[in-house]
PDB file of N, CA and C in Angstrom:
ATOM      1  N   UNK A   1       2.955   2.838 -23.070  1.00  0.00           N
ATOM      2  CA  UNK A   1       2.550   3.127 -21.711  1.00  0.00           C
ATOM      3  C   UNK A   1       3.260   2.162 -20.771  1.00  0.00           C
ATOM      4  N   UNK A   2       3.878   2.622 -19.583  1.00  0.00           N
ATOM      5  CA  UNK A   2       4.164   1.953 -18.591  1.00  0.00           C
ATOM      6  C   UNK A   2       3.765   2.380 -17.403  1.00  0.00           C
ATOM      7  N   UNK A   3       3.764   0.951 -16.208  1.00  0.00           N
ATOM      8  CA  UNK A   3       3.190   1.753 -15.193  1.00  0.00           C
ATOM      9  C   UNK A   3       4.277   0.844 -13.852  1.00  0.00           C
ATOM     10  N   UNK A   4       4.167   0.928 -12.869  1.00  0.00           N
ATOM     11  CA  UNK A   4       4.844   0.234 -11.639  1.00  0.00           C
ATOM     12  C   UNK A   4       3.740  -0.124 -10.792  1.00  0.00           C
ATOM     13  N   UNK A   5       4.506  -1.314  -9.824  1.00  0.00           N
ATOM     14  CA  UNK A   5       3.564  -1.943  -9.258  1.00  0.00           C
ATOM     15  C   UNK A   5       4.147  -2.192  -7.761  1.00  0.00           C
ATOM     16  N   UNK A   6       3.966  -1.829  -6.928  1.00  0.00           N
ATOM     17  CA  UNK A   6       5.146  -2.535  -5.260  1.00  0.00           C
ATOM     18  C   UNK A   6       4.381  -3.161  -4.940  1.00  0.00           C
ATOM     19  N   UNK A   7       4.817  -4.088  -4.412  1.00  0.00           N
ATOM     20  CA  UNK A   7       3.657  -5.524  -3.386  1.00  0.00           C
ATOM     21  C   UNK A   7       4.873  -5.220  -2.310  1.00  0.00           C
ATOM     22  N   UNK A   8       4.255  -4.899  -0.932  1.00  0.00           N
ATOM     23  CA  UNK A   8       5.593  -4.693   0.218  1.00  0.00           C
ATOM     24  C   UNK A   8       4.576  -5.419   1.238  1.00  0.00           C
ATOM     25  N   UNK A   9       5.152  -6.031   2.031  1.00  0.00           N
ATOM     26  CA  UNK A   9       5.168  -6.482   3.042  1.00  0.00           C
ATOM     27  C   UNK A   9       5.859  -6.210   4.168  1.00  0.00           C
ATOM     28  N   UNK A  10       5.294  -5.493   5.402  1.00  0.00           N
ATOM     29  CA  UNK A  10       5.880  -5.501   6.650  1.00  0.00           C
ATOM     30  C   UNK A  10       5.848  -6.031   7.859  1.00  0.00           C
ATOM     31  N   UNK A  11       6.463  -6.709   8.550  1.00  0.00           N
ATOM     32  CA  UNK A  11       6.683  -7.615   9.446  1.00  0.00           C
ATOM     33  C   UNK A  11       7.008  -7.127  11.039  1.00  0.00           C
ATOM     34  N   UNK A  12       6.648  -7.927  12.026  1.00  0.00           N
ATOM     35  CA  UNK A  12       7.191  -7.533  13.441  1.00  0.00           C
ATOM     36  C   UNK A  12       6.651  -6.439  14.061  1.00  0.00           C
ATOM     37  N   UNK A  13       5.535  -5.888  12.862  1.00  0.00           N
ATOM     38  CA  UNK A  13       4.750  -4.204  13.974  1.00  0.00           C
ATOM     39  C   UNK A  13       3.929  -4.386  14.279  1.00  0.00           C
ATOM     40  N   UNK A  14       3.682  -3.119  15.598  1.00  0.00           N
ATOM     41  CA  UNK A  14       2.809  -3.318  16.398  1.00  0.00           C
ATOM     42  C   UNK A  14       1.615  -3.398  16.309  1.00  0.00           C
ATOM     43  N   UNK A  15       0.978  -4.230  17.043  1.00  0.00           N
ATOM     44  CA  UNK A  15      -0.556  -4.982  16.823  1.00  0.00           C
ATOM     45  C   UNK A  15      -1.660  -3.611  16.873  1.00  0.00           C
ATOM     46  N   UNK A  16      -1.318  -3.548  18.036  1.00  0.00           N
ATOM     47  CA  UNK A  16      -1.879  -2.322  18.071  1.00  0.00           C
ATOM     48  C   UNK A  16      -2.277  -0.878  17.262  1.00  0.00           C
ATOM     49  N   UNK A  17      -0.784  -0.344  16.313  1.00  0.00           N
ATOM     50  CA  UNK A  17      -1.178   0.559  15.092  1.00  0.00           C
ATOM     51  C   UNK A  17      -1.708  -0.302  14.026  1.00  0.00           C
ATOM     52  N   UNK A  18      -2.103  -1.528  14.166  1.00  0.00           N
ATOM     53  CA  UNK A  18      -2.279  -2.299  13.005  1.00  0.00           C
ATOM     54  C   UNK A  18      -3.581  -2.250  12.472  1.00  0.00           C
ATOM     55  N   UNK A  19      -4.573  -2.219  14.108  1.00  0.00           N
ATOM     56  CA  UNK A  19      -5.920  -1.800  14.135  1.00  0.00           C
ATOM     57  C   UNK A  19      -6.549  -0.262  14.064  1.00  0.00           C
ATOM     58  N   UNK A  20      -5.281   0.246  13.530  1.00  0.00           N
ATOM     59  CA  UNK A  20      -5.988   1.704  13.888  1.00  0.00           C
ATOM     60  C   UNK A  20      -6.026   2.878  12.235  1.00  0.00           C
ATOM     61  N   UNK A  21      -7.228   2.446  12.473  1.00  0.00           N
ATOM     62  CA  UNK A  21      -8.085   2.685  10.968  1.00  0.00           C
ATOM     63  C   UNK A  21      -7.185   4.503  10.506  1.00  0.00           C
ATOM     64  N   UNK A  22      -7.154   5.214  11.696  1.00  0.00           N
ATOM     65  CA  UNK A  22      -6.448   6.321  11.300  1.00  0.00           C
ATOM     66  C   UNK A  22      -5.552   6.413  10.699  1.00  0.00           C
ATOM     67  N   UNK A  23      -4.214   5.611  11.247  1.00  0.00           N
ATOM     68  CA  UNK A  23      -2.727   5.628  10.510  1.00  0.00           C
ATOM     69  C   UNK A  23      -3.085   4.976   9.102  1.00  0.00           C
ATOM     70  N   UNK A  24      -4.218   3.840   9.168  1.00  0.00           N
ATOM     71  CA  UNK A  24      -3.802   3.332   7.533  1.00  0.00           C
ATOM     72  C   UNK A  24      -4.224   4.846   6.844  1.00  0.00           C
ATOM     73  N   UNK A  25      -5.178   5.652   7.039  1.00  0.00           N
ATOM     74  CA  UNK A  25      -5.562   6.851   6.563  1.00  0.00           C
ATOM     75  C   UNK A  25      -4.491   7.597   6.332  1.00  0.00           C
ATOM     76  N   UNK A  26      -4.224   7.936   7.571  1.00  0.00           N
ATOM     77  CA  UNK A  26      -2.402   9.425   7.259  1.00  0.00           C
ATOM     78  C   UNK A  26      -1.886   8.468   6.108  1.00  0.00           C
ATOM     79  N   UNK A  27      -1.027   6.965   6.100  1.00  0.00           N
ATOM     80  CA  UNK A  27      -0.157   6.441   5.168  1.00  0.00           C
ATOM     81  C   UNK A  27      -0.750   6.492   3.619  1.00  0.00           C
ATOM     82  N   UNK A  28      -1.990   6.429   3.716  1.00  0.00           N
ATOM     83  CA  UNK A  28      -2.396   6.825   2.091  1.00  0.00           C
ATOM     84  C   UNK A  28      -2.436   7.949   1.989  1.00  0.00           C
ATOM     85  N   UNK A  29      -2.633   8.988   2.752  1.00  0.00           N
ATOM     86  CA  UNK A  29      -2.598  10.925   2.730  1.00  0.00           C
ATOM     87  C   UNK A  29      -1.234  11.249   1.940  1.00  0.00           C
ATOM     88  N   UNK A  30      -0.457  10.622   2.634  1.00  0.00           N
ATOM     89  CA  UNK A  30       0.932  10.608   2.929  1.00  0.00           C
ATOM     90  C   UNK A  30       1.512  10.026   1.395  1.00  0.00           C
ATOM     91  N   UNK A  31       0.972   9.089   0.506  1.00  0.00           N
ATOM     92  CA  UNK A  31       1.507   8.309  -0.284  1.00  0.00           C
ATOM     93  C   UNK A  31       0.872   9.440  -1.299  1.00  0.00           C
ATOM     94  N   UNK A  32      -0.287   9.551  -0.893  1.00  0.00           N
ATOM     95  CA  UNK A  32      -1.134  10.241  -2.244  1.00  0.00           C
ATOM     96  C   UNK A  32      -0.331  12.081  -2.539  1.00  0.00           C
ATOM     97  N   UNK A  33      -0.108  12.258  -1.171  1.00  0.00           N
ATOM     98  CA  UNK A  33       0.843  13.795  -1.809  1.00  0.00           C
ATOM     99  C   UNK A  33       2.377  13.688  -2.022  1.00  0.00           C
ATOM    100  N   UNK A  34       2.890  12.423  -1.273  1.00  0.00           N
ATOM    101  CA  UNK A  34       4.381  12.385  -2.144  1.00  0.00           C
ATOM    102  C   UNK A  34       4.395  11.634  -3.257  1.00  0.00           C
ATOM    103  N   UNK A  35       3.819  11.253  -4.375  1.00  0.00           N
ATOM    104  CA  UNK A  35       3.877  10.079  -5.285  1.00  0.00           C
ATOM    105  C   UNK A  35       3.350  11.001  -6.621  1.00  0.00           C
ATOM    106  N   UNK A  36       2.661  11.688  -6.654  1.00  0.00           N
ATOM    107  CA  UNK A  36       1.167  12.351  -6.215  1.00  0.00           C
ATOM    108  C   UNK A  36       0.059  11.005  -7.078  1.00  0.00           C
ATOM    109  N   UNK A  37      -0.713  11.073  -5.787  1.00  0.00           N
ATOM    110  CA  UNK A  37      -1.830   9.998  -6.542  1.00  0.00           C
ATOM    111  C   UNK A  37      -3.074  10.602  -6.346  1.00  0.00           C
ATOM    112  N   UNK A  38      -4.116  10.045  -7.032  1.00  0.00           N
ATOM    113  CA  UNK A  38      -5.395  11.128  -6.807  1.00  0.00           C
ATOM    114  C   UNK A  38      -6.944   9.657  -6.873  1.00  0.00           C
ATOM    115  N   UNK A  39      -7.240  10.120  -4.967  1.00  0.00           N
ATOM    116  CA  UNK A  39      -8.326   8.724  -5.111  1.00  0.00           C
ATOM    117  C   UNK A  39      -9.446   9.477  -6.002  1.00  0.00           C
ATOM    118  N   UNK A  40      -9.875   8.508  -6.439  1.00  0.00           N
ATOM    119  CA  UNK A  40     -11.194   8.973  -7.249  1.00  0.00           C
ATOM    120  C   UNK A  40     -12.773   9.464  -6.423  1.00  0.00           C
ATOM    121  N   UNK A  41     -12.411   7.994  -5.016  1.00  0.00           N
ATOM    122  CA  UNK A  41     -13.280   7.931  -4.432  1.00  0.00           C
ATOM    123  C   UNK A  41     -12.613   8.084  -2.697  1.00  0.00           C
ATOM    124  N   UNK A  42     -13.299   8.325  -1.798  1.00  0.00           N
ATOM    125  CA  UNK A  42     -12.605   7.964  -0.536  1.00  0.00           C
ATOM    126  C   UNK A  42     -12.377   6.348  -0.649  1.00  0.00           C
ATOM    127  N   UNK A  43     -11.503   6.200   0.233  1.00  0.00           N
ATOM    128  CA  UNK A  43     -10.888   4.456   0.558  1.00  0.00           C
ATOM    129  C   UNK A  43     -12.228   3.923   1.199  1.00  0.00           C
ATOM    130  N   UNK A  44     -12.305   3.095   0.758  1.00  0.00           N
ATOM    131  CA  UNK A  44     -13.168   2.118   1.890  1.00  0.00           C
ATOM    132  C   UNK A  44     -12.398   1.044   2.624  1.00  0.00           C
ATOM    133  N   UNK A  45     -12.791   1.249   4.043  1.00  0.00           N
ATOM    134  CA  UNK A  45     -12.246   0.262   5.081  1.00  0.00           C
ATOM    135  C   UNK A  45     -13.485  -0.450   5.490  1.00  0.00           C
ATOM    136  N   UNK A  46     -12.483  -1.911   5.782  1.00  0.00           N
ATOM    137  CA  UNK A  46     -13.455  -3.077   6.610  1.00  0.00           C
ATOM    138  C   UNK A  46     -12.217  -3.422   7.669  1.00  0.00           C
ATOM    139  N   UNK A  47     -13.244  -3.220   8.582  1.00  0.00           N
ATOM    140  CA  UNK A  47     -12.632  -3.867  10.307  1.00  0.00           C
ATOM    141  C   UNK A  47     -13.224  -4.728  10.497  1.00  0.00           C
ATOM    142  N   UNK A  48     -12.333  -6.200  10.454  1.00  0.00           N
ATOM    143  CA  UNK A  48     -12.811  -7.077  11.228  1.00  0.00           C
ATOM    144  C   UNK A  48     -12.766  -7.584  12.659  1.00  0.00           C
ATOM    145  N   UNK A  49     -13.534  -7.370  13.179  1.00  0.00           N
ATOM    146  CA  UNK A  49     -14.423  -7.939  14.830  1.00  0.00           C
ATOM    147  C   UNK A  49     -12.993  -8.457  15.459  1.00  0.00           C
ATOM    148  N   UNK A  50     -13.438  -7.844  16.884  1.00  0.00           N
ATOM    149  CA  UNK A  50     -12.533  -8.532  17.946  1.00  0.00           C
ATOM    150  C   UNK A  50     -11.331  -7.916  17.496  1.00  0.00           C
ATOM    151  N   UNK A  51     -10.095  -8.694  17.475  1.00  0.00           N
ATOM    152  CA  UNK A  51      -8.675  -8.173  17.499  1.00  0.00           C
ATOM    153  C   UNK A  51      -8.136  -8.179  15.929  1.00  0.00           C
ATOM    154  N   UNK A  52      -9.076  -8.367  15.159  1.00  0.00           N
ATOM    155  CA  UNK A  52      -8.972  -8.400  13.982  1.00  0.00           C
ATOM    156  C   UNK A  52      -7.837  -7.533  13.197  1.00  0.00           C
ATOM    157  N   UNK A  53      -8.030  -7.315  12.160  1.00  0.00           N
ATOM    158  CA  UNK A  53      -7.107  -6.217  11.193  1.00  0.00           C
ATOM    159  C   UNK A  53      -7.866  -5.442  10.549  1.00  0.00           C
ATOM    160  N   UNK A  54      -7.498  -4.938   9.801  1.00  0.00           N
ATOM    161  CA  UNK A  54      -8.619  -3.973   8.635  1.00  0.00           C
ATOM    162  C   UNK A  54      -7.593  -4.251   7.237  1.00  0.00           C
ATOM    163  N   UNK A  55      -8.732  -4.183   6.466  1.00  0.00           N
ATOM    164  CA  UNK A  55      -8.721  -4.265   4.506  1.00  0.00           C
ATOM    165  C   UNK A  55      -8.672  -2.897   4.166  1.00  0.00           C
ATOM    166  N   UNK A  56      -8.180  -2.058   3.386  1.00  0.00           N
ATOM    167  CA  UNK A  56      -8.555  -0.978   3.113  1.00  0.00           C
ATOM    168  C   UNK A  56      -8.128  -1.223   1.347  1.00  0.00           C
ATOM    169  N   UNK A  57      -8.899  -0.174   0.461  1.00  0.00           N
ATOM    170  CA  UNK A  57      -9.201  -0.294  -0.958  1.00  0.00           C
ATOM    171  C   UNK A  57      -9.443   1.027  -0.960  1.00  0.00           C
ATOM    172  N   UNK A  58      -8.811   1.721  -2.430  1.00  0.00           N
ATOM    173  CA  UNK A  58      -8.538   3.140  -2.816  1.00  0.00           C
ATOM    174  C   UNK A  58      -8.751   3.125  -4.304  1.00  0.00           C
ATOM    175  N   UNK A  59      -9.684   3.542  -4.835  1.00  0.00           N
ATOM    176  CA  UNK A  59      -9.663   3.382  -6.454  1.00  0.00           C
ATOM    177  C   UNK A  59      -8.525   4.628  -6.863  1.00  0.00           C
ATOM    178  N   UNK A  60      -8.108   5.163  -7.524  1.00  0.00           N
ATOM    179  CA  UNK A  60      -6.827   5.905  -7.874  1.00  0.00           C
ATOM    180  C   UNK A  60      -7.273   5.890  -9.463  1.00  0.00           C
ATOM    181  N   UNK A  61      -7.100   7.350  -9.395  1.00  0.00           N
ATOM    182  CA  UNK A  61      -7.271   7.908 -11.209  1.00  0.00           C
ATOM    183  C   UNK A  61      -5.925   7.398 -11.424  1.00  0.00           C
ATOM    184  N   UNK A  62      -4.687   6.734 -11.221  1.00  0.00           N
ATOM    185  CA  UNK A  62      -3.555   6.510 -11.655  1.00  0.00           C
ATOM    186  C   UNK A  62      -3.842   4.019 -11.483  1.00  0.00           C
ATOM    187  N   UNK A  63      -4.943   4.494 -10.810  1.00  0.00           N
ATOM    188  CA  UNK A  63      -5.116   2.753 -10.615  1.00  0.00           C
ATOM    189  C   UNK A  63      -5.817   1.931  -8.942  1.00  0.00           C
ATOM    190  N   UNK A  64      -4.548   1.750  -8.240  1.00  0.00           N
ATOM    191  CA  UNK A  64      -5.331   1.002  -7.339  1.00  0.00           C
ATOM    192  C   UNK A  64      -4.085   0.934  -5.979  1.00  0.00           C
ATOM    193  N   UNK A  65      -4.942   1.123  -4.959  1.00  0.00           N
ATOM    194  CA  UNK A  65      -4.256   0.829  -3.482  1.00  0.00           C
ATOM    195  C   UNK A  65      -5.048   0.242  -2.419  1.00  0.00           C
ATOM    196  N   UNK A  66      -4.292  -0.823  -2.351  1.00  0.00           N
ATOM    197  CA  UNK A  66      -4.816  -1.894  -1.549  1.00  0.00           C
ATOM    198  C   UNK A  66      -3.887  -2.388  -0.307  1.00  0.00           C
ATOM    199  N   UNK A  67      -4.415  -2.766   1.206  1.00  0.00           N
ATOM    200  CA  UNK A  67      -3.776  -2.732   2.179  1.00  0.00           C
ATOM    201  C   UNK A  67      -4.858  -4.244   3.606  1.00  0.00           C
ATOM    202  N   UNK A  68      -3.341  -4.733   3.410  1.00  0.00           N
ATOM    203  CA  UNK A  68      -4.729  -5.596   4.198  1.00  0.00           C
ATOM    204  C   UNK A  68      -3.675  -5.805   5.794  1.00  0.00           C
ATOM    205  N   UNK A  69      -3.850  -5.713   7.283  1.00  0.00           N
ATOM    206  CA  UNK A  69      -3.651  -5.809   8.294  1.00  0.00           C
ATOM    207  C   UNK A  69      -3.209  -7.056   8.926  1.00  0.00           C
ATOM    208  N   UNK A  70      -2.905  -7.864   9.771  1.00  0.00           N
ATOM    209  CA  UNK A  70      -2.878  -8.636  10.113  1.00  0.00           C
ATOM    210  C   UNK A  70      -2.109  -8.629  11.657  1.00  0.00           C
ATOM    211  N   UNK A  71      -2.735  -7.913  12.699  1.00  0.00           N
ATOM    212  CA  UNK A  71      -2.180  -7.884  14.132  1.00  0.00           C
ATOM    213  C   UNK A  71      -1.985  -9.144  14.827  1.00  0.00           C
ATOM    214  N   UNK A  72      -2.595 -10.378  14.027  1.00  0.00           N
ATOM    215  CA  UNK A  72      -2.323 -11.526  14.808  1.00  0.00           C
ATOM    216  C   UNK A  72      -1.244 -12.167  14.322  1.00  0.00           C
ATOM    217  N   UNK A  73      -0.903 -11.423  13.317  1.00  0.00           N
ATOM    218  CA  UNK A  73       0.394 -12.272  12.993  1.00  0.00           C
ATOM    219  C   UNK A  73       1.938 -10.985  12.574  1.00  0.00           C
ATOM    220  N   UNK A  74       1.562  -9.801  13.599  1.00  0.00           N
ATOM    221  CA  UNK A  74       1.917  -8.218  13.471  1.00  0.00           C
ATOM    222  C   UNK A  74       2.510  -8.118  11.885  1.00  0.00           C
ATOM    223  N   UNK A  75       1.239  -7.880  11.167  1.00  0.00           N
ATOM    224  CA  UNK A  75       1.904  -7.914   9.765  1.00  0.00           C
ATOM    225  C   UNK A  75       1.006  -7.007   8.734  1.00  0.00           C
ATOM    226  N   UNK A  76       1.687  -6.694   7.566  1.00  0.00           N
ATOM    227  CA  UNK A  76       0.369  -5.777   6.727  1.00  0.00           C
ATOM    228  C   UNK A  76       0.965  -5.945   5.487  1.00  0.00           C
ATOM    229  N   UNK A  77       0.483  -6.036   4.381  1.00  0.00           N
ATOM    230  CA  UNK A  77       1.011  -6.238   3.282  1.00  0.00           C
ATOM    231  C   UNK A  77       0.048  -4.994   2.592  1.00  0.00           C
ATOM    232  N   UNK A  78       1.055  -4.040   1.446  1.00  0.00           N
ATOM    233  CA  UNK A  78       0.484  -3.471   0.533  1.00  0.00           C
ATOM    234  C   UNK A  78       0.673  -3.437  -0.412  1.00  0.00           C
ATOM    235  N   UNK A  79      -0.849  -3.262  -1.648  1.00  0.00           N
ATOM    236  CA  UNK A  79       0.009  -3.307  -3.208  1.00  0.00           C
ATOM    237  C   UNK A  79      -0.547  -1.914  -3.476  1.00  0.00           C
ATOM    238  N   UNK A  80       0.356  -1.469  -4.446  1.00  0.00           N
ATOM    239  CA  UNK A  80       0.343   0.117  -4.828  1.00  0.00           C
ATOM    240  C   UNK A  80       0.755  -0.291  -6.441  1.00  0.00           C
ATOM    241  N   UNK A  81      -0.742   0.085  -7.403  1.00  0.00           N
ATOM    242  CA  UNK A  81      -0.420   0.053  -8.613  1.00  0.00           C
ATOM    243  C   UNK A  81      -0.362   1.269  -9.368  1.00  0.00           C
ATOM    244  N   UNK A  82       0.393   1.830 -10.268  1.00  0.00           N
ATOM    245  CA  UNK A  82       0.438   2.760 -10.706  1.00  0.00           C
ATOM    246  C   UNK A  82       0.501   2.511 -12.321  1.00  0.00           C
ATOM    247  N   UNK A  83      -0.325   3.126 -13.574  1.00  0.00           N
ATOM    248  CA  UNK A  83       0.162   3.012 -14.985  1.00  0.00           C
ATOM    249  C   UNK A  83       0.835   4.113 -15.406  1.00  0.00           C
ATOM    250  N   UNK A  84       1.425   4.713 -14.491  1.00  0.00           N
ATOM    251  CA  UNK A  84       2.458   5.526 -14.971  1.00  0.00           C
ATOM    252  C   UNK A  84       3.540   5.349 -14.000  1.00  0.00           C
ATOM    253  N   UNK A  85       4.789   5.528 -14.216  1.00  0.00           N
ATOM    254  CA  UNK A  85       6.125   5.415 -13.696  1.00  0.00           C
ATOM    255  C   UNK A  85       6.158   6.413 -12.720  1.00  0.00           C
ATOM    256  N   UNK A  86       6.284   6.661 -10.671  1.00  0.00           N
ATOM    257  CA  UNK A  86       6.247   7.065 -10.006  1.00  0.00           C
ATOM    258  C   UNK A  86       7.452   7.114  -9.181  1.00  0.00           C
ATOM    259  N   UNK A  87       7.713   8.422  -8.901  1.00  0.00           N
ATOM    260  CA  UNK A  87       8.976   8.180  -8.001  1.00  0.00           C
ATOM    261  C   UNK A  87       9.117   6.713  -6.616  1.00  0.00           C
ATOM    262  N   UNK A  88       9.902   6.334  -6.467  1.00  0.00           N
ATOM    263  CA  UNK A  88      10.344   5.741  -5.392  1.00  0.00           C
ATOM    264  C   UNK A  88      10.120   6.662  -3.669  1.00  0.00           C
ATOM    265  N   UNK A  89       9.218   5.421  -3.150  1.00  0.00           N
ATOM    266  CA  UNK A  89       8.500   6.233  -1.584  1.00  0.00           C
ATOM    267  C   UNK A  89       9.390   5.400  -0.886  1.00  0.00           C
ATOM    268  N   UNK A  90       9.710   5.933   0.371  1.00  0.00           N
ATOM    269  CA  UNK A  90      10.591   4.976   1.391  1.00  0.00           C
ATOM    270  C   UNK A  90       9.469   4.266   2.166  1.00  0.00           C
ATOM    271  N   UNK A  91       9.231   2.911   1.877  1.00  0.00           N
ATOM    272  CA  UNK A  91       8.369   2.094   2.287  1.00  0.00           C
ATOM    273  C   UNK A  91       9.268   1.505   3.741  1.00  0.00           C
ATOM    274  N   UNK A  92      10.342   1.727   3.950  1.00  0.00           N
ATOM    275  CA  UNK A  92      10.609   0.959   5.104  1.00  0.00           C
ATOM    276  C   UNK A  92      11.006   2.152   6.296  1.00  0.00           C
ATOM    277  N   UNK A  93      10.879   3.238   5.986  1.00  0.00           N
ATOM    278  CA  UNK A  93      10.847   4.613   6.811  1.00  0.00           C
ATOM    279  C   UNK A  93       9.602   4.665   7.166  1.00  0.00           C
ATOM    280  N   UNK A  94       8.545   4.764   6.580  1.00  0.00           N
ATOM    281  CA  UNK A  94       7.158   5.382   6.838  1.00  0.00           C
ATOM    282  C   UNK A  94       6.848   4.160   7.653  1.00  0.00           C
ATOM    283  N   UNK A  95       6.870   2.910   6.913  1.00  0.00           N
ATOM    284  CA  UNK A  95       5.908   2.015   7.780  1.00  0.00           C
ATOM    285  C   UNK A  95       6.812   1.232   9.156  1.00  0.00           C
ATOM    286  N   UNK A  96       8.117   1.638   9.096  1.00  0.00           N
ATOM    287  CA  UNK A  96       8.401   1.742  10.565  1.00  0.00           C
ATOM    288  C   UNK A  96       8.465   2.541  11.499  1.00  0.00           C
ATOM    289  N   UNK A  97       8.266   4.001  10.987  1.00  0.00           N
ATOM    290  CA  UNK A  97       7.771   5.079  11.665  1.00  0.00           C
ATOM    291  C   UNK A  97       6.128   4.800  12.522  1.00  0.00           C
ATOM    292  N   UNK A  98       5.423   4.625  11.295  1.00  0.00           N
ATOM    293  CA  UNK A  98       3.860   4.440  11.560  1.00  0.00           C
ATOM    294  C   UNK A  98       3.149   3.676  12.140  1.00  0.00           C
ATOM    295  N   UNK A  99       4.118   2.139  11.988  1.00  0.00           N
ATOM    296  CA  UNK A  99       3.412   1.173  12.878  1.00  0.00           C
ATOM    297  C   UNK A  99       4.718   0.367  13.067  1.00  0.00           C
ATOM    298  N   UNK A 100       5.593   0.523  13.177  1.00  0.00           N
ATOM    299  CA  UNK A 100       6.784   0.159  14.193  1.00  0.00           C
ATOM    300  C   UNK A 100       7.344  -1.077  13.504  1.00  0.00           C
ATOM    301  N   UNK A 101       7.065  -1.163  12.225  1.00  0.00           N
ATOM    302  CA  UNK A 101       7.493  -2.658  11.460  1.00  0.00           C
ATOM    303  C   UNK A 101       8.998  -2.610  11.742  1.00  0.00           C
ATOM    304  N   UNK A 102       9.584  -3.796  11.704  1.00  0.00           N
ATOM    305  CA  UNK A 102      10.743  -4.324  12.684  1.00  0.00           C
ATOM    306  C   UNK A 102      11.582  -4.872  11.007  1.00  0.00           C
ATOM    307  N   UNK A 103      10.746  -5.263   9.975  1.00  0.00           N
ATOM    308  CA  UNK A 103      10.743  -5.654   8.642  1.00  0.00           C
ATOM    309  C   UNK A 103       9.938  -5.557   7.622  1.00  0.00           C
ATOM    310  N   UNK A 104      10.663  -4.875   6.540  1.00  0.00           N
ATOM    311  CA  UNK A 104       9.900  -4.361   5.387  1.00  0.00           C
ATOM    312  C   UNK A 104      10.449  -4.751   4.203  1.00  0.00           C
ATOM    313  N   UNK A 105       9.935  -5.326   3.431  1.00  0.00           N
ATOM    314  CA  UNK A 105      10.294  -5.901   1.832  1.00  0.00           C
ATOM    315  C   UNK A 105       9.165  -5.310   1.182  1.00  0.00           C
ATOM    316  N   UNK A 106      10.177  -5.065  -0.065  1.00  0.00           N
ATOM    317  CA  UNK A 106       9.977  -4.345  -1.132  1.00  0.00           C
ATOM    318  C   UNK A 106      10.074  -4.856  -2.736  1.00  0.00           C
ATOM    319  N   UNK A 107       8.987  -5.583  -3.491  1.00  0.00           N
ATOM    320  CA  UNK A 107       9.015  -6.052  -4.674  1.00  0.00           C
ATOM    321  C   UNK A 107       8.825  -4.731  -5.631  1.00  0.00           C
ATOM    322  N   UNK A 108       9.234  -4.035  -6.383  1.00  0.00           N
ATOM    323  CA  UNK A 108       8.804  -3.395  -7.332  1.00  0.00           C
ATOM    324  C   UNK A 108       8.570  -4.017  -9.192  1.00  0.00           C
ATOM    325  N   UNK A 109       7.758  -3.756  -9.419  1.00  0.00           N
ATOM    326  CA  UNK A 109       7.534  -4.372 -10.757  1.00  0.00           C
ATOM    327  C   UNK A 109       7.104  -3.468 -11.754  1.00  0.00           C
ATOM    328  N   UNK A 110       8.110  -3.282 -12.521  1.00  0.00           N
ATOM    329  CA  UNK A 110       7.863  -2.446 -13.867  1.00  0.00           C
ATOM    330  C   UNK A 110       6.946  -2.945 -14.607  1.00  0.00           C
ATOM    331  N   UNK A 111       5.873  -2.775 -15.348  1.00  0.00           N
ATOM    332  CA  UNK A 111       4.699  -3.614 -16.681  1.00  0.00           C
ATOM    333  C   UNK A 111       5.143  -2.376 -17.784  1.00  0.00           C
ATOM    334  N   UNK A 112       5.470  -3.018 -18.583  1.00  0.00           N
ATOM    335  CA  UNK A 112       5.739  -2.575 -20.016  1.00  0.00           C
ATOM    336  C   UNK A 112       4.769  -3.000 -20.800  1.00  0.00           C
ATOM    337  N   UNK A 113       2.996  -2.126 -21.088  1.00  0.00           N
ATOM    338  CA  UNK A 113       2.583  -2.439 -22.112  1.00  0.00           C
ATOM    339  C   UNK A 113       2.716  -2.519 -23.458  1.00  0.00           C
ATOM    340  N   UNK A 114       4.117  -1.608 -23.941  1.00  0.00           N
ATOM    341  CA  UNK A 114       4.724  -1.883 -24.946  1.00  0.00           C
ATOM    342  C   UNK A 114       5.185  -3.110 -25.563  1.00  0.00           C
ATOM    343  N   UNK A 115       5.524  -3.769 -24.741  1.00  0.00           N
ATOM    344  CA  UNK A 115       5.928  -5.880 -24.739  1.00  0.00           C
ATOM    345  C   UNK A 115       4.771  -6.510 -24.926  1.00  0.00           C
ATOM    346  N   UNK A 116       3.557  -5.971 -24.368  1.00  0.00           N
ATOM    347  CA  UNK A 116       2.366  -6.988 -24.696  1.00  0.00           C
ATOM    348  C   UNK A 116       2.449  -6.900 -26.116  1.00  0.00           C
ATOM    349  N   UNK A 117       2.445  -5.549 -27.053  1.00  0.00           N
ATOM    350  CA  UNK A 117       2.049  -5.827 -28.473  1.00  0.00           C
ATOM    351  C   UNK A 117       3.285  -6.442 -29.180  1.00  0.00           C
ATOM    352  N   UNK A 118       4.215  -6.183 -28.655  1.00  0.00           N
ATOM    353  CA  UNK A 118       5.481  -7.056 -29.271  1.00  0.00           C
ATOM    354  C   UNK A 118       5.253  -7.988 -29.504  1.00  0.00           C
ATOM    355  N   UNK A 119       4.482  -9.069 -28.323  1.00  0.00           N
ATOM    356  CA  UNK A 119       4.563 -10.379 -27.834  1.00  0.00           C
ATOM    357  C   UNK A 119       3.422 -10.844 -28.760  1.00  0.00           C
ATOM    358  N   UNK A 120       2.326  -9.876 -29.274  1.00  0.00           N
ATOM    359  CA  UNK A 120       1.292 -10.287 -30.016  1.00  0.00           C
ATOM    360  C   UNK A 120       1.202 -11.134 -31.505  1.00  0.00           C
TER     361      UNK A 120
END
């Protein structure tokens, strides 16, 4: 079994789509029918007070999507885990489309549970 993992970080976007609980919604709509992923449960979001950001969490029959905001410092980091091998999403199209990120990095990480029993 193998699965992939992206930790992306985007930088320089606007504060403003940062707080807006909708777009993080479309960008998981959006991830879940091009990738195809399937939440188990709806996402749960937390908005925090004042000019805050929002957390959002997605359980996934394929694993886990997690997204946390940061308008005070125009920033959002997401991890997208998958245990199966998923096409490649344009993380620096969508999330500069969506919330205007100026910079987007992209870690991808293959896990080969096959190596754990090797390693055993």
């Amino acid at each position: 079994m193998t699965g992939v993992e992206w930790l992306v970080e985007a930088f320089d976007c606007d504060p403003v789509a940062l707080r807006d609980q909708g777009r993080l919604e479309e960008l998981l709509a959006a991830m879940s029918l091009d990738l195809p992923l399937h939440p188990v449960r709806p996402a749960l979001w937390h908005r925090f007070p004042g000019e805050g950001g929002i957390t959002g969490l997605c359980l996934l029959a394929e694993s886990h999507f997690a997204c946390h905001t940061f308008p005070e410092h125009r920033s959002m980091t997401i991890n997208l885990f998958c245990c199966k091998p998923r096409p490649e999403w344009d993380f620096q199209d969508q999330l500069s489309r969506r919330f205007e990120a100026g910079l987007v990095t992209v870690r991808r990480l293959e896990r080969d549970y096959a190596m754990a029993g090797a390693l055993a």
